[in-house]
Protein backbone atom coordinates (compact mmCIF):
# COMPACT_ATOMS: atom_id res chain seq x y z
CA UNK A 1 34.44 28.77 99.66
CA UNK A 2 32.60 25.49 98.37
CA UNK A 3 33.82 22.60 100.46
CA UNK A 4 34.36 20.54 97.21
CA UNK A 5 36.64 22.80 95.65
CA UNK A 6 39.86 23.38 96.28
CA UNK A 7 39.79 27.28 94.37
CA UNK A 8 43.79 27.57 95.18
CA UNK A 9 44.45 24.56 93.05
CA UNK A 10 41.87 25.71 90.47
CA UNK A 11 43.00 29.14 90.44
CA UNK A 12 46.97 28.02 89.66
CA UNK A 13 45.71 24.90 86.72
CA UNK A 14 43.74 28.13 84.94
CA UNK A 15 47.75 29.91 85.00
CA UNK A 16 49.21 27.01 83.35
CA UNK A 17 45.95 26.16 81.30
CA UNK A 18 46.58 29.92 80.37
CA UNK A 19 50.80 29.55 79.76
CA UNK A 20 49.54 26.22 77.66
CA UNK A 21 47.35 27.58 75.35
CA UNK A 22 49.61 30.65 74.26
CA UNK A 23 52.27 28.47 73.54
CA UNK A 24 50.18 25.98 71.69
CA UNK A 25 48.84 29.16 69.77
CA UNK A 26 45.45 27.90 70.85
CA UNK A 27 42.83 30.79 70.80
CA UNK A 28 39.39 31.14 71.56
CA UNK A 29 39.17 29.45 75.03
CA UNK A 30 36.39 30.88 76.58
CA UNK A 31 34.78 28.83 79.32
CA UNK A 32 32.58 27.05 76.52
CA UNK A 33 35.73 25.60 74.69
CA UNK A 34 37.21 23.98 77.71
CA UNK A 35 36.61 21.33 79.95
CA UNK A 36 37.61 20.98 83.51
CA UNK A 37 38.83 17.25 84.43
CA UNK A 38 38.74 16.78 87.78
CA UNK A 39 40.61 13.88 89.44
CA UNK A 40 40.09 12.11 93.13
CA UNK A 41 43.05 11.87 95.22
CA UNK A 42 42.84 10.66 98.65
CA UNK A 43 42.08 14.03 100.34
CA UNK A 44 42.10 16.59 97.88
CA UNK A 45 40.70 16.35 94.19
CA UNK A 46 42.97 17.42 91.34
CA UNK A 47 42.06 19.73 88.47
CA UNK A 48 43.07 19.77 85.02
CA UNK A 49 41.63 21.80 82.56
CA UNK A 50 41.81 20.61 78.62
CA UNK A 51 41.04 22.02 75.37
CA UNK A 52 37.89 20.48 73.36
CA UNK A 53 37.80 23.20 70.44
CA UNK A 54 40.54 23.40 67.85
CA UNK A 55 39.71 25.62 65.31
CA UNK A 56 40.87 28.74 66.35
CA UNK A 57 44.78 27.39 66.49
CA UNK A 58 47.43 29.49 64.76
CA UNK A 59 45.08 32.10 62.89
CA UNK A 60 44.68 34.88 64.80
CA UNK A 61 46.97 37.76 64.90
CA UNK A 62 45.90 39.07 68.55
CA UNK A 63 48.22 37.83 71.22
CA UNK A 64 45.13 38.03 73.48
CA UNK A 65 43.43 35.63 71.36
CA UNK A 66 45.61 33.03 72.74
CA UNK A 67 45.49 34.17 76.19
CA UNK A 68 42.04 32.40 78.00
CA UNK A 69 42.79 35.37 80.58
CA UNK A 70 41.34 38.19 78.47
CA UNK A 71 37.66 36.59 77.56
CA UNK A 72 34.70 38.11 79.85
CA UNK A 73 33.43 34.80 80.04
CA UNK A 74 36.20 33.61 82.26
CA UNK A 75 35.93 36.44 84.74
CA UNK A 76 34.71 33.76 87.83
CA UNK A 77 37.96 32.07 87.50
CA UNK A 78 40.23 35.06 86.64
CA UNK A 79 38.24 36.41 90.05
CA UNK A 80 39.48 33.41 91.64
CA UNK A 81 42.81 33.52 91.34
CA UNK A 82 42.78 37.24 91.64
CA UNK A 83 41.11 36.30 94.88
CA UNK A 84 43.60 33.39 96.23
CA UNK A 85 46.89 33.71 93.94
CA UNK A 86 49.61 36.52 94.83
CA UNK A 87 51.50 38.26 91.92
CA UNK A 88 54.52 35.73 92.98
CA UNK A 89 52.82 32.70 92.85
CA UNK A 90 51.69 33.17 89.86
CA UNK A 91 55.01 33.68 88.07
CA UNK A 92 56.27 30.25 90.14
CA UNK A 93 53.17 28.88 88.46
CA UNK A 94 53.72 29.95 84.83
CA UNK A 95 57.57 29.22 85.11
CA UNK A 96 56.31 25.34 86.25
CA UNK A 97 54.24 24.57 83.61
CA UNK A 98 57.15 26.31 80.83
CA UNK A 99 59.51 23.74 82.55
CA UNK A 100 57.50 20.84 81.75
CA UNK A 101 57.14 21.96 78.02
CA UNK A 102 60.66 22.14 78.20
CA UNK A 103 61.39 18.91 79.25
CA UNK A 104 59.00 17.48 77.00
CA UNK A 105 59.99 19.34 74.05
CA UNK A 106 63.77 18.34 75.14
CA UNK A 107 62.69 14.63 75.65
CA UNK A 108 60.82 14.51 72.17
CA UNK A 109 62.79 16.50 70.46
CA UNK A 110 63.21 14.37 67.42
CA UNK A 111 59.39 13.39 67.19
CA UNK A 112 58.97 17.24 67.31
CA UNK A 113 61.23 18.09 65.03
CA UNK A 114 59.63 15.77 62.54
CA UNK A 115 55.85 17.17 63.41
CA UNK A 116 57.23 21.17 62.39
CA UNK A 117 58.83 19.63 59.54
CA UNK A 118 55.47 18.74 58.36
CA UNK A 119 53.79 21.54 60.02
CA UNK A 120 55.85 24.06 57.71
CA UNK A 121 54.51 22.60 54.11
CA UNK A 122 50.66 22.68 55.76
CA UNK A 123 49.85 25.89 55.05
CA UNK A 124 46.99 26.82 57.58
CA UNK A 125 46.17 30.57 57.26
CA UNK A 126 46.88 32.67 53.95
CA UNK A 127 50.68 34.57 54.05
CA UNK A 128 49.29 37.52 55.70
CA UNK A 129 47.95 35.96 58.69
CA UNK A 130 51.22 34.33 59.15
CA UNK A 131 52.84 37.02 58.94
CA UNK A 132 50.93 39.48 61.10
CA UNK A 133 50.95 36.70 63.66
CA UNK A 134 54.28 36.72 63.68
CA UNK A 135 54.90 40.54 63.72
CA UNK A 136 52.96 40.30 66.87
CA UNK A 137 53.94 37.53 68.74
CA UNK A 138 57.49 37.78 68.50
CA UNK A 139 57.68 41.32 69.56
CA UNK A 140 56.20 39.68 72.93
CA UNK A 141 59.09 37.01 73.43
CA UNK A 142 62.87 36.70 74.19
CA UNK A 143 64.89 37.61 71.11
CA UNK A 144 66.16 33.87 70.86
CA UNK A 145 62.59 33.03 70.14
CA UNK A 146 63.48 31.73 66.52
CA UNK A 147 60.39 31.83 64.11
CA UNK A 148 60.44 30.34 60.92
CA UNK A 149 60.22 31.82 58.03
CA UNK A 150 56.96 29.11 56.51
CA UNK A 151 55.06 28.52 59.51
CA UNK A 152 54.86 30.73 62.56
CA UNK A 153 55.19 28.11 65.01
CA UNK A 154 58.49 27.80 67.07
CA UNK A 155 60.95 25.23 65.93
CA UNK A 156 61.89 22.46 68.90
CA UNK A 157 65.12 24.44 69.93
CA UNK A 158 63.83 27.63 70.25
CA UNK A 159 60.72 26.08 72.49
CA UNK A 160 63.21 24.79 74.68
CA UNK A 161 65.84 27.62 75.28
CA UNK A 162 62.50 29.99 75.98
CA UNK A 163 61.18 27.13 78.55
CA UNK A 164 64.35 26.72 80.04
CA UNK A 165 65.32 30.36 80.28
CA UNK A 166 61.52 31.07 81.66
CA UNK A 167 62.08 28.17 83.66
CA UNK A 168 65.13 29.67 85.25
CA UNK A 169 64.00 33.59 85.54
C-alpha cells in the first residue's frame, strides 16, 4: 500500500462518486472524465472525486452508463475497493452519500423545484431517448420513484423520499 494514500478512504469516495453520478444521470465517467481532489488534513489527506465532462448527462438509455463502476478503465479503483471495502460497508457507504442528497434536496427544495421546472421545457434528447431512459431506469428504483412525464429527471419530492428511504434501509 503507497504510504501517501489512504486506499480505504479512496475506495469508499469512488462508492459515493459512483451513488452521485447515477443520480445526477451523469454517464460516461471513465477515469479520463474525472478528477480526483485531494485535500490535506492534519494526518490523513481527504479525497474527493468530481466530474469535469458533462456531455454525456441524461442521454443514455443504459443504466450502466451512469454507473462509473462498469467502465474497464476504472478497474484499479473498482480493484481497490474490492480489495479493502466489505459488501457491508459499502451499502453504509452508498446509504451516506443518498442521505446527504436528501438533506440537500430537502434543504433546497424550493431552488430545486424551480431548476426541474425549467429543466422540463429544455428538451435535451429527442422523445425516444427520454423515454427508453425512463423505461429503464425506473424499473431499477422504488415504486415511489415519481418520473415525470417531460423530462426524465426526478422531481424534488420523489429525490427525497428515495434518499430518505435508502437512507433508512
Amino acid at each position: 500500500m503507497n504510504e501517501t494514500l489512504n486506499e480505504v478512504r479512496l475506495a469508499k469516495e469512488f462508492v459515493k462518486f459512483n451513488e452521485r453520478s447515477f443520480i445526477r444521470l451523469l454517464g460516461d465517467m471513465h477515469s479520463a472524465n474525472f478528477v480526483v481532489d485531494i485535500t490535506m488534513d492534519f494526518e490523513e489527506n481527504m479525497y474527493r472525486i468530481r466530474s469535469i465532462d458533462f456531455d454525456q448527462q441524461s442521454y443514455e438509455a443504459r443504466k450502466q452508463f451512469y454507473l462509473p463502476q462498469y467502465y474497464k478503465e476504472n478497474n484499479p479503483i473498482i480493484d481497490m475497493a474490492m480489495k479493502h471495502l466489505t459488501w457491508e460497508s459499502v451499502r453504509q457507504y452508498q446509504r451516506e452519500e443518498r442521505a446527504l442528497i436528501h438533506k440537500r434536496v430537502k434543504s433546497s427544495a424550493y431552488r430545486l423545484k424551480k431548476l426541474i421546472n425549467i429543466m422540463e421545457r429544455d428538451m435535451i434528447a429527442p422523445r425516444s431517448k427520454r423515454h427508453n431512459i425512463k423505461k429503464r431506469i425506473s424499473g431499477t428504483l422504488p415504486r415511489r420513484f415519481v418520473f415525470r412525464t417531460k423530462f426524465y429527471g426526478w422531481t424534488s419530492k420523489s429525490i427525497s423520499e428515495n434518499a430518505r428511504s435508502h437512507a433508512l434501509n
